[in-house]
N, C-alpha and C. Protein backbone atom coordinates (compact mmCIF):
# COMPACT_ATOMS: atom_id res chain seq x y z
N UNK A 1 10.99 -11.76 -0.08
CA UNK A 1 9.97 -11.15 0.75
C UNK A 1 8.66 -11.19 -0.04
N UNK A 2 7.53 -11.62 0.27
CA UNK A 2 6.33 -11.50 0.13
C UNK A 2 5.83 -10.26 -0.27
N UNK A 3 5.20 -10.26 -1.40
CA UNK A 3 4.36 -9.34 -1.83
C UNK A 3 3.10 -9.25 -1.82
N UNK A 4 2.48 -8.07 -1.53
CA UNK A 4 0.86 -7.90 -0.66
C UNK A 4 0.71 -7.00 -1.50
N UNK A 5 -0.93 -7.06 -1.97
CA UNK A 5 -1.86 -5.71 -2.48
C UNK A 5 -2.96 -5.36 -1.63
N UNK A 6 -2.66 -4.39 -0.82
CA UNK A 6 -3.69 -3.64 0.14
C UNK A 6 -4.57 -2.49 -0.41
N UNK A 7 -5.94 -3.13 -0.13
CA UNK A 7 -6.82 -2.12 -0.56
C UNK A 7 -7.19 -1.56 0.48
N UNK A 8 -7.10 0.14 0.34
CA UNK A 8 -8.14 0.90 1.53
C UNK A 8 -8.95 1.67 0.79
N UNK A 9 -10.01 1.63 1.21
CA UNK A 9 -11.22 2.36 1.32
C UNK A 9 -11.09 3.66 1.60
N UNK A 10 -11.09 4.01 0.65
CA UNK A 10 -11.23 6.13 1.35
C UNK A 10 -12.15 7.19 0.39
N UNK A 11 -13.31 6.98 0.55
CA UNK A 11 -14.17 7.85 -0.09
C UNK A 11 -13.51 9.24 -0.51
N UNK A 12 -13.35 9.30 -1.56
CA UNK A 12 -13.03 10.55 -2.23
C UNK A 12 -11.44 10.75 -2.28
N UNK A 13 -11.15 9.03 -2.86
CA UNK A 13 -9.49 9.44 -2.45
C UNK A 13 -9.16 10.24 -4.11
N UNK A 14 -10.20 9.84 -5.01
CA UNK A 14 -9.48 10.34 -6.45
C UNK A 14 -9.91 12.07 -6.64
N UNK A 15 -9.99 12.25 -5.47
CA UNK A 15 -10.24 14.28 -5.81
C UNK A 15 -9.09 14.58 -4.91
N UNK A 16 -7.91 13.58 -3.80
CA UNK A 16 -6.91 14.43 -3.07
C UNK A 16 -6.22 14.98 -4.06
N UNK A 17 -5.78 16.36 -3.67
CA UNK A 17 -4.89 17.07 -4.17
C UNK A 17 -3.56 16.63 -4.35
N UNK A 18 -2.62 17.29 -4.51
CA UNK A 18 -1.28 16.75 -5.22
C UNK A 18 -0.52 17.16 -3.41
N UNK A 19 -0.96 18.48 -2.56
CA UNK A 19 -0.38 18.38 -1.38
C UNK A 19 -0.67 17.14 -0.70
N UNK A 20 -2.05 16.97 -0.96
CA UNK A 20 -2.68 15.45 -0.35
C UNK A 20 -1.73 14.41 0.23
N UNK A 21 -1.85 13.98 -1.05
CA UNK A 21 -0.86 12.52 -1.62
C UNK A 21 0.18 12.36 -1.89
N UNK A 22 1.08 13.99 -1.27
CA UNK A 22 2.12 14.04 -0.67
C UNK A 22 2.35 14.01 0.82
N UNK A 23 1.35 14.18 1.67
CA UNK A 23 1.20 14.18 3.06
C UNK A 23 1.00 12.52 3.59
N UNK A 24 0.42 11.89 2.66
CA UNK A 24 0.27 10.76 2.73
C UNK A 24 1.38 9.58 2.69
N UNK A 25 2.12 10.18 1.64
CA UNK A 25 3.31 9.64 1.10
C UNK A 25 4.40 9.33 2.43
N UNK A 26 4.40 10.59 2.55
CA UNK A 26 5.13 11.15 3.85
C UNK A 26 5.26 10.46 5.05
N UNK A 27 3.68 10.86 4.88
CA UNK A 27 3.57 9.99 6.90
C UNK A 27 3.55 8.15 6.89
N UNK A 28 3.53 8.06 5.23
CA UNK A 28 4.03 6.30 4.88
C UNK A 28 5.38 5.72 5.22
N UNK A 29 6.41 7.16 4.71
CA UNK A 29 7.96 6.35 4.39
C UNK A 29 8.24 6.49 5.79
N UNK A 30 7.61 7.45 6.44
CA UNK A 30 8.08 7.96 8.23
C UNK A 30 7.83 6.66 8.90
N UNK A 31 6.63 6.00 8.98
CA UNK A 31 6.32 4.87 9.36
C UNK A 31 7.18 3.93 9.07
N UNK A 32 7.47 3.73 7.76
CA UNK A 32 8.47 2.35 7.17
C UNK A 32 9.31 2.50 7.44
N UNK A 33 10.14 3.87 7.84
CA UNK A 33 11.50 3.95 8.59
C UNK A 33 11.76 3.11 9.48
N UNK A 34 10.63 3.05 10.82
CA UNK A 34 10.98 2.83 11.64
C UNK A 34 10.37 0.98 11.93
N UNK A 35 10.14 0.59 10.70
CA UNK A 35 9.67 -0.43 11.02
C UNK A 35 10.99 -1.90 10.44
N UNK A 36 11.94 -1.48 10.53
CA UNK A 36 13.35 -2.11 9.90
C UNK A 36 13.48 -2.92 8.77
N UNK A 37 12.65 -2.47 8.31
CA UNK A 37 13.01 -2.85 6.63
C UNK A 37 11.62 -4.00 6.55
N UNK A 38 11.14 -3.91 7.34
CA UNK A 38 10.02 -5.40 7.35
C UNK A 38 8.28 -5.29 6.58
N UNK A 39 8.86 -4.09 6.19
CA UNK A 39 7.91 -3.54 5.21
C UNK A 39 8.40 -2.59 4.35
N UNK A 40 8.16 -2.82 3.09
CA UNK A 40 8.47 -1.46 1.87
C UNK A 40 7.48 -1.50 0.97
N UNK A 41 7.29 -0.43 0.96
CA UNK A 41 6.35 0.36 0.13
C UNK A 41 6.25 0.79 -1.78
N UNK A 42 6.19 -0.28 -2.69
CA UNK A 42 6.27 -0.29 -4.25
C UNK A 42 5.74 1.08 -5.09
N UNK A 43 4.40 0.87 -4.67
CA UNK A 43 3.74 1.71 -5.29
C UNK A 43 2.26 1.70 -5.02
N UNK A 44 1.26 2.75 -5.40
CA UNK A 44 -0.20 2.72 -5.22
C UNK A 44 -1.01 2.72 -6.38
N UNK A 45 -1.55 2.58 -6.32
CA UNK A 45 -2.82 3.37 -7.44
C UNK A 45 -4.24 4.44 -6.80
N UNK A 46 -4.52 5.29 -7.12
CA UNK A 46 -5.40 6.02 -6.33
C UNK A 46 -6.70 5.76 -7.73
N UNK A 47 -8.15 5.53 -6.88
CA UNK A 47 -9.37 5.39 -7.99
C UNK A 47 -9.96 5.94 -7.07
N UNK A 48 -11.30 6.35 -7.41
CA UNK A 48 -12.44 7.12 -6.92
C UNK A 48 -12.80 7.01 -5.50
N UNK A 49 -12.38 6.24 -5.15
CA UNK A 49 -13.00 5.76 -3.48
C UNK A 49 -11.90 4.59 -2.88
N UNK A 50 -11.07 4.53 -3.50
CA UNK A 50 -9.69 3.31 -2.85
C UNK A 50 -8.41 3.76 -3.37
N UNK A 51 -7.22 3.19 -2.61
CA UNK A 51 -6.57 3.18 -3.20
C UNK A 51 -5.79 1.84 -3.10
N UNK A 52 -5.17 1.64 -3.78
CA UNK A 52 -4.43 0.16 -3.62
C UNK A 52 -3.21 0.07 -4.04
N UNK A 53 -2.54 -0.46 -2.28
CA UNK A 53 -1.13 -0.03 -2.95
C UNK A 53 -0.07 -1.51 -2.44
N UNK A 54 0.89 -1.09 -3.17
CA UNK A 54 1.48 -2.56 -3.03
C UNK A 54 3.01 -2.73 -2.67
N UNK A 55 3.37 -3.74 -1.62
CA UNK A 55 3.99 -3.52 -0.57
C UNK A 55 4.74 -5.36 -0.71
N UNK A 56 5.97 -4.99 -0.36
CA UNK A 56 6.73 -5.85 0.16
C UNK A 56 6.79 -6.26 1.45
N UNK A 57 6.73 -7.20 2.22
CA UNK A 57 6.49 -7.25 3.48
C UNK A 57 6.90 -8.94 4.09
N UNK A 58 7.40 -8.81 5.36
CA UNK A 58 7.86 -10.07 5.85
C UNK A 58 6.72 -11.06 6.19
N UNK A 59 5.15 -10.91 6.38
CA UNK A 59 4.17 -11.08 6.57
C UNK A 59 2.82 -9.75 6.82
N UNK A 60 1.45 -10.22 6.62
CA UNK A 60 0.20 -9.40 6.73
C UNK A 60 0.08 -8.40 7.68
N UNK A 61 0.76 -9.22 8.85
CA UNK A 61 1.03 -8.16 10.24
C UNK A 61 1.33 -7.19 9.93
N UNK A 62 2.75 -7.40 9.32
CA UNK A 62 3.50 -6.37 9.38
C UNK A 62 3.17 -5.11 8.27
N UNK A 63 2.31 -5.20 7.35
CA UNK A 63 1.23 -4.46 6.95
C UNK A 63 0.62 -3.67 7.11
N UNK A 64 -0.49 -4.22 8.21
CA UNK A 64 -1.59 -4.17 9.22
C UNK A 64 -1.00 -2.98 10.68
N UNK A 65 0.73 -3.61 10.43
CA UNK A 65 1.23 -2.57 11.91
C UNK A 65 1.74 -1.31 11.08
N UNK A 66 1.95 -1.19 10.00
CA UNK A 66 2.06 -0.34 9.19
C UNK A 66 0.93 0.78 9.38
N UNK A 67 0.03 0.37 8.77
CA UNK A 67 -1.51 0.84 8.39
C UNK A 67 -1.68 1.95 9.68
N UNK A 68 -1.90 0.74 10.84
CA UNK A 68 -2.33 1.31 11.86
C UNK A 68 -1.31 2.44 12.65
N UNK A 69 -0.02 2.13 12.41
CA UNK A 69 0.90 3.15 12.75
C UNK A 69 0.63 4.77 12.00
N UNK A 70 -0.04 4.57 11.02
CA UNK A 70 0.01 5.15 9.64
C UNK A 70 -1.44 5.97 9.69
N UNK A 71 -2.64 5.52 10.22
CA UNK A 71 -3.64 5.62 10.71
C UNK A 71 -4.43 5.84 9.12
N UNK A 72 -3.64 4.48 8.68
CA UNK A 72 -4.27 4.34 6.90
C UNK A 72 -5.29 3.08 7.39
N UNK A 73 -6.47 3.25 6.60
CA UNK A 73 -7.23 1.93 6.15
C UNK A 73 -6.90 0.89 5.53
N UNK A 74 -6.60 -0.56 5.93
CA UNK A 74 -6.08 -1.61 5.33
C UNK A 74 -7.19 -2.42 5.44
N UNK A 75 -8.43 -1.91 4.27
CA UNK A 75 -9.72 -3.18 4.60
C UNK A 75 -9.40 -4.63 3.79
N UNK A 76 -8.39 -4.81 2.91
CA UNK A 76 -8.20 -6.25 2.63
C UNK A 76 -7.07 -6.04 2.42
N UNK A 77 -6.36 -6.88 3.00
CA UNK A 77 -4.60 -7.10 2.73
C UNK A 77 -4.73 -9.04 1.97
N UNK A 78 -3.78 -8.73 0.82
CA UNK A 78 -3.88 -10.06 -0.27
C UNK A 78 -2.54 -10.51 -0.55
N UNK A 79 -1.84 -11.49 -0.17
CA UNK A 79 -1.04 -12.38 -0.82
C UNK A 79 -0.90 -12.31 -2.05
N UNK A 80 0.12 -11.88 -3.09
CA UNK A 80 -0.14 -11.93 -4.46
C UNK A 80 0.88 -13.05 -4.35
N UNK A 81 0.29 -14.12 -5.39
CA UNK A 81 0.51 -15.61 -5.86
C UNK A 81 1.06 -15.66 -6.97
N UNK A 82 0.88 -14.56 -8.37
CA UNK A 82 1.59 -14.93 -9.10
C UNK A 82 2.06 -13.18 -9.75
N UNK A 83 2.37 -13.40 -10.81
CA UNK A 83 2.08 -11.61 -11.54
C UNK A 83 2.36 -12.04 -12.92
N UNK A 84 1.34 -11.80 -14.08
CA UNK A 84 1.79 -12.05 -15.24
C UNK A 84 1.24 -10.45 -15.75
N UNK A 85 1.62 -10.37 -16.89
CA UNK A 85 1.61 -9.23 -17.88
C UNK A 85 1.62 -9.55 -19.72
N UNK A 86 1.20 -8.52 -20.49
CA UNK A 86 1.09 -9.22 -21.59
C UNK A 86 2.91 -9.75 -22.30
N UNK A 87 3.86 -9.60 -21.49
CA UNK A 87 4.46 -10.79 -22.18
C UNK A 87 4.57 -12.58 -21.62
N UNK A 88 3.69 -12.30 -20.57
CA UNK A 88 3.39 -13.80 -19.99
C UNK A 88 2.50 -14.57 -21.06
N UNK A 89 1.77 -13.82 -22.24
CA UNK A 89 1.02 -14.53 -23.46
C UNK A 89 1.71 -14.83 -24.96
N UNK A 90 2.92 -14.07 -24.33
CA UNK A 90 3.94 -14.70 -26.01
C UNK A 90 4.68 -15.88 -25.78
């Protein structure tokens, strides 16, 4: 399955609270329940004004039907092509 890094846009996502970005969490896995496995959810990162989180998925759509089910911001959804880390330099 294809792996995607979706960035959304959310002004002031790095001051949500810890109930926050549990409400968020929430109304994510509720969504992916029902979407049959054609999306899963890795992990995020939250920064000052985005967050970007990264997702397994059968294609972009299915993302995008995520998002919008989700009534999350998906302003660039990205194909990741490769993934190295520092033992990809030894």
């Amino acid at each position: 399955m294809p792996k995607y890094v979706i960035e959304r846009e959310l002004p002031g996502a790095g001051q949500l609270s810890a109930d926050e970005l549990h409400a968020i969490s929430v109304k994510s896995n509720e969504v992916l329940a029902g979407m049959d496995g054609r999306a899963k959810w890795q992990q995020s990162y939250v920064t000052d004004d985005k967050i970007y989180c990264v997702y397994f998925a059968d294609n972009p759509q299915a993302v995008l039907e995520h998002a919008a089910a989700g009534g999350f911001p998906a302003n660039k959804v990205s194909l990741v092509a490769s993934v190295i880390d520092p033992g990809s330099g030894e």
